[in-house]
PDB file of N, CA and C in Angstrom:
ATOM      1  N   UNK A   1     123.500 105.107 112.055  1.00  0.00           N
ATOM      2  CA  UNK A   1     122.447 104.125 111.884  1.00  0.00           C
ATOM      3  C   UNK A   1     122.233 103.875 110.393  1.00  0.00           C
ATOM      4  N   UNK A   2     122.251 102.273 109.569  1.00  0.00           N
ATOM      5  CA  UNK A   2     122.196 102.268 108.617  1.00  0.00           C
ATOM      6  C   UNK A   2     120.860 101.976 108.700  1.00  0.00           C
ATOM      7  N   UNK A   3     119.980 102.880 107.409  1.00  0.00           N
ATOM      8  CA  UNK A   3     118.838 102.863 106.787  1.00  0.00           C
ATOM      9  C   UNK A   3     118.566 101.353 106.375  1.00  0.00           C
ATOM     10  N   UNK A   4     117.257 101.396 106.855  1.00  0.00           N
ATOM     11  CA  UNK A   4     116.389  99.873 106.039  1.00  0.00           C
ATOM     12  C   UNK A   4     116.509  99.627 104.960  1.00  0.00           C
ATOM     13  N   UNK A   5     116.570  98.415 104.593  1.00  0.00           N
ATOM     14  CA  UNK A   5     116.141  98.052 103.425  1.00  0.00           C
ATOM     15  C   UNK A   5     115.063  97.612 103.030  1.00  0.00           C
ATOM     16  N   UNK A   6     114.269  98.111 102.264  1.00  0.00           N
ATOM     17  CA  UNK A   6     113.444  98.116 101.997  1.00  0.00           C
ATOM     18  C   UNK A   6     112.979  96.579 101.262  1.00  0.00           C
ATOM     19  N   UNK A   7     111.581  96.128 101.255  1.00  0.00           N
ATOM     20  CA  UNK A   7     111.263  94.741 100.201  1.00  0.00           C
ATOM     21  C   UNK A   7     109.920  94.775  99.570  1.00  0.00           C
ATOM     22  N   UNK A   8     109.737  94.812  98.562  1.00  0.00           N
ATOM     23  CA  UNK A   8     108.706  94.701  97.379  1.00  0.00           C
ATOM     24  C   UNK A   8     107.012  94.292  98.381  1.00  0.00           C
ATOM     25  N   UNK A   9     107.690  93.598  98.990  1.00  0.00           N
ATOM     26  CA  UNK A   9     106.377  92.819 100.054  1.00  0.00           C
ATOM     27  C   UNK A   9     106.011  94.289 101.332  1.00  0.00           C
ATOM     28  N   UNK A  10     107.117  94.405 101.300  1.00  0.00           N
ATOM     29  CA  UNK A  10     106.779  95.803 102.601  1.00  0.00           C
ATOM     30  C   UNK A  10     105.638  96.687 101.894  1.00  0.00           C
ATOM     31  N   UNK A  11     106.783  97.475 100.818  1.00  0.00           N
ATOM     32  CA  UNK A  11     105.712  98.799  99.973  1.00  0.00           C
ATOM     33  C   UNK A  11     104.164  97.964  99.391  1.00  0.00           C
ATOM     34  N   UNK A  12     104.459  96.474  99.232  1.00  0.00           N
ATOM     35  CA  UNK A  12     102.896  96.359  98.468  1.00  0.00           C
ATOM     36  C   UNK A  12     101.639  96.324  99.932  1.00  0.00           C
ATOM     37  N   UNK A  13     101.932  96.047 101.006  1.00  0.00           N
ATOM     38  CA  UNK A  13     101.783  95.687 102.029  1.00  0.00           C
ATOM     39  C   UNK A  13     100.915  97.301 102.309  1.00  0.00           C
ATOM     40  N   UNK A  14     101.734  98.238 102.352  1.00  0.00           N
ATOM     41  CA  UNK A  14     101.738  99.532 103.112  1.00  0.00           C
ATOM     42  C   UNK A  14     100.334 100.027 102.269  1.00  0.00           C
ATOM     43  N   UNK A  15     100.647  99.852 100.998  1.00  0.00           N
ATOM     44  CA  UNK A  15      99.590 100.032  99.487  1.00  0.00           C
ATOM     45  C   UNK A  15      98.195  99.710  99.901  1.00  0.00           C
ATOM     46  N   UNK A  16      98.613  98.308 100.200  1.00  0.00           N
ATOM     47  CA  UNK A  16      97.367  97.711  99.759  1.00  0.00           C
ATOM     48  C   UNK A  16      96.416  98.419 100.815  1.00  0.00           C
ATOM     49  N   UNK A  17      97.138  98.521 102.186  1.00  0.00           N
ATOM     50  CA  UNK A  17      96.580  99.030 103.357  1.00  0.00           C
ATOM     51  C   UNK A  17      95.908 100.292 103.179  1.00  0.00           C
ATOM     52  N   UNK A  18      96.179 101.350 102.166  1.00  0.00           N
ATOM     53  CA  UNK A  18      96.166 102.653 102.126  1.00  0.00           C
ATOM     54  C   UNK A  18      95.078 102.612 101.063  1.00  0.00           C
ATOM     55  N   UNK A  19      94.629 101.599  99.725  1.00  0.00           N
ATOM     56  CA  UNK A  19      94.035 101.374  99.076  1.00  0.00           C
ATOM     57  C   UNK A  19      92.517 100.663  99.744  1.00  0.00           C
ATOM     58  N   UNK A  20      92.823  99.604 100.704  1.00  0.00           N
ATOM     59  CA  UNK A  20      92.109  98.972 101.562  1.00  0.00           C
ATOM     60  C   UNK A  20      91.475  97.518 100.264  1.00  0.00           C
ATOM     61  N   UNK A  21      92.608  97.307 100.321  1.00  0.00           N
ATOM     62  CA  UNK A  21      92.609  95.777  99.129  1.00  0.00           C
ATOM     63  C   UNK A  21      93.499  94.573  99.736  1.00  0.00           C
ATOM     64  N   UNK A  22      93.724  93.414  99.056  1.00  0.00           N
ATOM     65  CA  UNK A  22      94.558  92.407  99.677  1.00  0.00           C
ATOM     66  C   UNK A  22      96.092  92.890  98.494  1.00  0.00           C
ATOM     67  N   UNK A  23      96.485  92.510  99.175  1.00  0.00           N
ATOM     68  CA  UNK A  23      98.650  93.042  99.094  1.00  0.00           C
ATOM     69  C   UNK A  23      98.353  92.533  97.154  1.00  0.00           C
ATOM     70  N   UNK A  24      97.853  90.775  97.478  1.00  0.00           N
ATOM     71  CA  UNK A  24      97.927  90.252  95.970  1.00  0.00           C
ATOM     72  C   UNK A  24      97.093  90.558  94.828  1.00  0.00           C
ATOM     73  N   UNK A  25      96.511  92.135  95.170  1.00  0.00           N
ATOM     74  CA  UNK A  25      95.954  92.677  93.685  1.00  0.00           C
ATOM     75  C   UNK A  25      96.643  93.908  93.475  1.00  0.00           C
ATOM     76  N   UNK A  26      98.001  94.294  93.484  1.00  0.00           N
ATOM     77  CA  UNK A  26      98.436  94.964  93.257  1.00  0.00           C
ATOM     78  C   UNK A  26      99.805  94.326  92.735  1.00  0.00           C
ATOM     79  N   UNK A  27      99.907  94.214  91.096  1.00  0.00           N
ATOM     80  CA  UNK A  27     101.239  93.967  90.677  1.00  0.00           C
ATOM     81  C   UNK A  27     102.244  94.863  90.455  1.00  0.00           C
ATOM     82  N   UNK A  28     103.544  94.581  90.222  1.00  0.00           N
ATOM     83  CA  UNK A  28     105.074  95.269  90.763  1.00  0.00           C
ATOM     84  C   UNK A  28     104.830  96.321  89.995  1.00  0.00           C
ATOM     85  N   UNK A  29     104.349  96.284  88.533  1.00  0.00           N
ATOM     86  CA  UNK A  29     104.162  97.589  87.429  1.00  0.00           C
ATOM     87  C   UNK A  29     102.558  97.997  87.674  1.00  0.00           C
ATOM     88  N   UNK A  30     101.907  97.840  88.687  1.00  0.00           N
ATOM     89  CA  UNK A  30     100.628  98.623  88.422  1.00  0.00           C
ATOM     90  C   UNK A  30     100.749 100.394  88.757  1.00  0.00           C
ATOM     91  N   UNK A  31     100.072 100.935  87.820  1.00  0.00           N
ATOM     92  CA  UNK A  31      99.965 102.659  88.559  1.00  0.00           C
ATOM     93  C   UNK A  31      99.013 102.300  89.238  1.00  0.00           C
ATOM     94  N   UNK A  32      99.865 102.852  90.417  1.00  0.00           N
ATOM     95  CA  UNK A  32      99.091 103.180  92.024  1.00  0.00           C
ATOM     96  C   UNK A  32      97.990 104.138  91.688  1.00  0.00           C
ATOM     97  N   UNK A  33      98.333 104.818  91.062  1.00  0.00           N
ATOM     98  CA  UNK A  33      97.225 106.231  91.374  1.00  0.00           C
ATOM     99  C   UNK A  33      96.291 106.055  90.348  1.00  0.00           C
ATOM    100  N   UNK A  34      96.334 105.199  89.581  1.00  0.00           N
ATOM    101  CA  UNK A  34      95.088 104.238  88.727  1.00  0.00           C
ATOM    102  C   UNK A  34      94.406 103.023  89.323  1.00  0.00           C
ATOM    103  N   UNK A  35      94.809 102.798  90.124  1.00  0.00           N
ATOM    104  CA  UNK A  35      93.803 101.558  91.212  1.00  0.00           C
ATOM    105  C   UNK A  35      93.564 102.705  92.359  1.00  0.00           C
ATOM    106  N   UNK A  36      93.875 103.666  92.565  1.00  0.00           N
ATOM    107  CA  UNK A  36      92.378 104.902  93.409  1.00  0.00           C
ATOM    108  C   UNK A  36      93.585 105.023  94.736  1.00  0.00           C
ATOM    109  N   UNK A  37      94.826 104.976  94.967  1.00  0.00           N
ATOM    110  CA  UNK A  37      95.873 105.683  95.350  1.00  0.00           C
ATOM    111  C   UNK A  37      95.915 107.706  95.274  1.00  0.00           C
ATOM    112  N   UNK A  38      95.144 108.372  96.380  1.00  0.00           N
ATOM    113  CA  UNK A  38      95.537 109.545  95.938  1.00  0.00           C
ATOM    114  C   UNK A  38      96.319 109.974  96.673  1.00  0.00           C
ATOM    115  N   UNK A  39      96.441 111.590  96.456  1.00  0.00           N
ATOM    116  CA  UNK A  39      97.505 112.011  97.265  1.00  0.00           C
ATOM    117  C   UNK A  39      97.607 112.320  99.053  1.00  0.00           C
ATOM    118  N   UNK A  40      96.442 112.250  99.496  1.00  0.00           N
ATOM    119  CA  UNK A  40      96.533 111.983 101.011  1.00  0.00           C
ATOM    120  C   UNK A  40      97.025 110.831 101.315  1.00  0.00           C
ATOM    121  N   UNK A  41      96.439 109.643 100.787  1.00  0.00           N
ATOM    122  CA  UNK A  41      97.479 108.304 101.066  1.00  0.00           C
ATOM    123  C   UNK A  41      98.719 108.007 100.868  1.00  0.00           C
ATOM    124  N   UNK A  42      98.823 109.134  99.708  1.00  0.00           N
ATOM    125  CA  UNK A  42     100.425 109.213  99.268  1.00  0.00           C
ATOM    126  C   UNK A  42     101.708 109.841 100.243  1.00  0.00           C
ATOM    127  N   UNK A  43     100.536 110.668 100.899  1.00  0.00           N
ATOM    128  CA  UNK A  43     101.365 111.785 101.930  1.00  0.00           C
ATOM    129  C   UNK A  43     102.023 110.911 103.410  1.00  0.00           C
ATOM    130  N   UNK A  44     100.549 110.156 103.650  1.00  0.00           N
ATOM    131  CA  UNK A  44     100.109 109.447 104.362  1.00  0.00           C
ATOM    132  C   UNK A  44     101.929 108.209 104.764  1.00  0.00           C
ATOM    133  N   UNK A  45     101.539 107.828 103.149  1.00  0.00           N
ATOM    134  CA  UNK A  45     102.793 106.459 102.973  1.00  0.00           C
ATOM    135  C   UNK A  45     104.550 107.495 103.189  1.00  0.00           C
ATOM    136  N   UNK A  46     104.423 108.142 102.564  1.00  0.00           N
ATOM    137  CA  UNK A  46     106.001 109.404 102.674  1.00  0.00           C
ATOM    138  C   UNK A  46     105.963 109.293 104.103  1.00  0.00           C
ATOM    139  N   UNK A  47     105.085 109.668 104.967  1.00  0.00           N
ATOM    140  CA  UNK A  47     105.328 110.190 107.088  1.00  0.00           C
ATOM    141  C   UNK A  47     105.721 108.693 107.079  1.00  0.00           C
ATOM    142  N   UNK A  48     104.510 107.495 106.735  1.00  0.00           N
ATOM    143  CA  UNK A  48     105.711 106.608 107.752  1.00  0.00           C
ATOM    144  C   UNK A  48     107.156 105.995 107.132  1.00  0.00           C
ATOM    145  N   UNK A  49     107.186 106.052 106.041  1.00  0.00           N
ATOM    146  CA  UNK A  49     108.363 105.387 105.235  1.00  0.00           C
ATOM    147  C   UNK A  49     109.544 106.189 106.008  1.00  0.00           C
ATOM    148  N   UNK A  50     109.343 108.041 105.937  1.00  0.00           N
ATOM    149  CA  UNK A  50     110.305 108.659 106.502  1.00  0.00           C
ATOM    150  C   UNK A  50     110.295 108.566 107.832  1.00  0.00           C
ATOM    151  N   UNK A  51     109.333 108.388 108.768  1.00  0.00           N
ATOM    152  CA  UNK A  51     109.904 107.809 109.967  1.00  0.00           C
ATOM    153  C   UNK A  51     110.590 106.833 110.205  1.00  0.00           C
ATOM    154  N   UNK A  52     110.253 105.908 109.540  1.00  0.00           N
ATOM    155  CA  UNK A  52     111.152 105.195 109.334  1.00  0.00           C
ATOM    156  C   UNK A  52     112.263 104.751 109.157  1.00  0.00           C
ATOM    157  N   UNK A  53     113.075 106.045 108.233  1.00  0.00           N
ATOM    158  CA  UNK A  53     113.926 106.050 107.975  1.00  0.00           C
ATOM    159  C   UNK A  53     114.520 106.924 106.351  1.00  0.00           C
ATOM    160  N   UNK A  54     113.450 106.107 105.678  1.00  0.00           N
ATOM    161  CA  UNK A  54     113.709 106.358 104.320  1.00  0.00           C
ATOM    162  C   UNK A  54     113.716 107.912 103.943  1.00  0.00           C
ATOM    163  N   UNK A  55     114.888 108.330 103.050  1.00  0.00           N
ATOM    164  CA  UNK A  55     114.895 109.486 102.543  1.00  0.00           C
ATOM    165  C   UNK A  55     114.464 109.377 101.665  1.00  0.00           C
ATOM    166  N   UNK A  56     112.908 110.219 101.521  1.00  0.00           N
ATOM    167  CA  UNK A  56     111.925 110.096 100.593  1.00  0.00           C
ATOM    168  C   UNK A  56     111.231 111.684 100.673  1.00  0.00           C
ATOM    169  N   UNK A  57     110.563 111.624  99.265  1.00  0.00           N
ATOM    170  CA  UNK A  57     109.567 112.708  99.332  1.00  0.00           C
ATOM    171  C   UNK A  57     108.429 112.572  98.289  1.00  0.00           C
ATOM    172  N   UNK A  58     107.407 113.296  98.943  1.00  0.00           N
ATOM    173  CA  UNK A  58     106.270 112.763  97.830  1.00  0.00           C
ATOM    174  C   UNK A  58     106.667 113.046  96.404  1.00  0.00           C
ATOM    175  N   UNK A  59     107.227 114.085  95.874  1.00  0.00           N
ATOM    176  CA  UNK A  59     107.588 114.450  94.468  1.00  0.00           C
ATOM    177  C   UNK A  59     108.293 112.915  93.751  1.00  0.00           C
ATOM    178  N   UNK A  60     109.145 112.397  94.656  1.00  0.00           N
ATOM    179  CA  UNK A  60     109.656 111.280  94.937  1.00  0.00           C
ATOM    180  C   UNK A  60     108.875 110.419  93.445  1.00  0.00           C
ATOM    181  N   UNK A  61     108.074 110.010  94.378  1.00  0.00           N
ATOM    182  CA  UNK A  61     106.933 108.722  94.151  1.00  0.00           C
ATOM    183  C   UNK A  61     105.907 108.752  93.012  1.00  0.00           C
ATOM    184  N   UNK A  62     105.431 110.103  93.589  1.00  0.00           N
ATOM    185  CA  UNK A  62     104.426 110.771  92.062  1.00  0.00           C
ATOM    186  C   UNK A  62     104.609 111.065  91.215  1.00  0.00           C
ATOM    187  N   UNK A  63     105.897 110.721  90.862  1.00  0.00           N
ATOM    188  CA  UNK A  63     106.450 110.958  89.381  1.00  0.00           C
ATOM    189  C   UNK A  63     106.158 109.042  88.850  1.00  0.00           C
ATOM    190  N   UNK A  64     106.608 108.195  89.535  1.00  0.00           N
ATOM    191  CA  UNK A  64     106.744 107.203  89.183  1.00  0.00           C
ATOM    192  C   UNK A  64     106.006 106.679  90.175  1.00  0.00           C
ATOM    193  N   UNK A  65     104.614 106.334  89.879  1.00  0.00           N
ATOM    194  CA  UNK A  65     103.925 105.651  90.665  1.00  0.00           C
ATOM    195  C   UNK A  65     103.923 103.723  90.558  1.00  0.00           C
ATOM    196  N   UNK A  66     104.592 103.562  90.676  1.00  0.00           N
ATOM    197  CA  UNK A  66     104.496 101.834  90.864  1.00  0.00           C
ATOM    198  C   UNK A  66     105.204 101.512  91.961  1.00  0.00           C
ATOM    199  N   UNK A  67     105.094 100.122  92.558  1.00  0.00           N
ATOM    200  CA  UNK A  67     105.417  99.515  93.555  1.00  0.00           C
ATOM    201  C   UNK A  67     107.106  98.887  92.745  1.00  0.00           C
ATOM    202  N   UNK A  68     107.470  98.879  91.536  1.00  0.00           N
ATOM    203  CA  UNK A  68     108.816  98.561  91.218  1.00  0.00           C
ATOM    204  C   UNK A  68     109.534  99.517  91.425  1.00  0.00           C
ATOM    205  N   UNK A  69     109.365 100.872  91.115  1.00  0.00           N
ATOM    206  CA  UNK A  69     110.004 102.210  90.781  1.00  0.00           C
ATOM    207  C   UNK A  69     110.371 102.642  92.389  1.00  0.00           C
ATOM    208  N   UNK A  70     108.890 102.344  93.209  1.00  0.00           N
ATOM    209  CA  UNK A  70     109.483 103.307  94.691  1.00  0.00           C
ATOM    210  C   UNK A  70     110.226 102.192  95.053  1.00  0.00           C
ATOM    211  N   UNK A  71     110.357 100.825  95.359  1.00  0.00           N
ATOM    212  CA  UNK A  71     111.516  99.983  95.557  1.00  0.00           C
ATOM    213  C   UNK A  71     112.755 100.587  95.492  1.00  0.00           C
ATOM    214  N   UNK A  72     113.366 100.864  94.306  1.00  0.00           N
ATOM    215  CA  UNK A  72     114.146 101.486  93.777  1.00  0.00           C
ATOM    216  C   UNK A  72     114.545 102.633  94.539  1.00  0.00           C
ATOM    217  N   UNK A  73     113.697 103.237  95.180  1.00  0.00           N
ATOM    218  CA  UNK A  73     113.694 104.711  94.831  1.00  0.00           C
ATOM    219  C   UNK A  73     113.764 104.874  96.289  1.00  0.00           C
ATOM    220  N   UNK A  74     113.393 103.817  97.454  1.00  0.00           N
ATOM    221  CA  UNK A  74     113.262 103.622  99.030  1.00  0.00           C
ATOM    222  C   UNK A  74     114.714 102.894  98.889  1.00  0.00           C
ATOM    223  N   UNK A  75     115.245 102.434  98.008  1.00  0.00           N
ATOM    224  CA  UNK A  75     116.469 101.748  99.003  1.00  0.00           C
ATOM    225  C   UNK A  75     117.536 102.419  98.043  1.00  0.00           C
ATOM    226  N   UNK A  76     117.420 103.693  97.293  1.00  0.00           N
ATOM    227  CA  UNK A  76     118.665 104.667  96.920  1.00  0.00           C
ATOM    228  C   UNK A  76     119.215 105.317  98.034  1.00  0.00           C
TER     229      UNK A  76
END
């Protein structure tokens, strides 16, 4: 089974949901975990991404918190 590909609109989507904002106040370079992203939501976003599919892990993400970087980092 080939893994998803992932799209900029998905992860801002998943964000905004987890933030509880609209998708379009979150730009491609914002730190997540500076617009109030913590780590339960973070944990939260890793279960479904990896059900999903994606080989991911929170260490992953929390190094590089933006919606450009996990792009990247969901469709390696």
């Amino acid at each position: 089974m080939k893994p998803q590909k992932w799209t900029l609109e998905q992860i801002q989507q998943a964000v905004a949901e987890q933030l509880k904002i609209e998708s379009n106040e979150i730009q491609d370079d914002d730190n997540l975990l500076l617009l109030g992203l913590d780590s339960v939501s973070l944990m939260t976003l890793v279960g479904q991404w990896r059900d999903a599919g994606a080989n991911i892990e929170f260490q992953d993400l929390i190094e590089e918190p933006t919606l450009r970087d996990w792009l990247q980092r969901l469709n390696d």
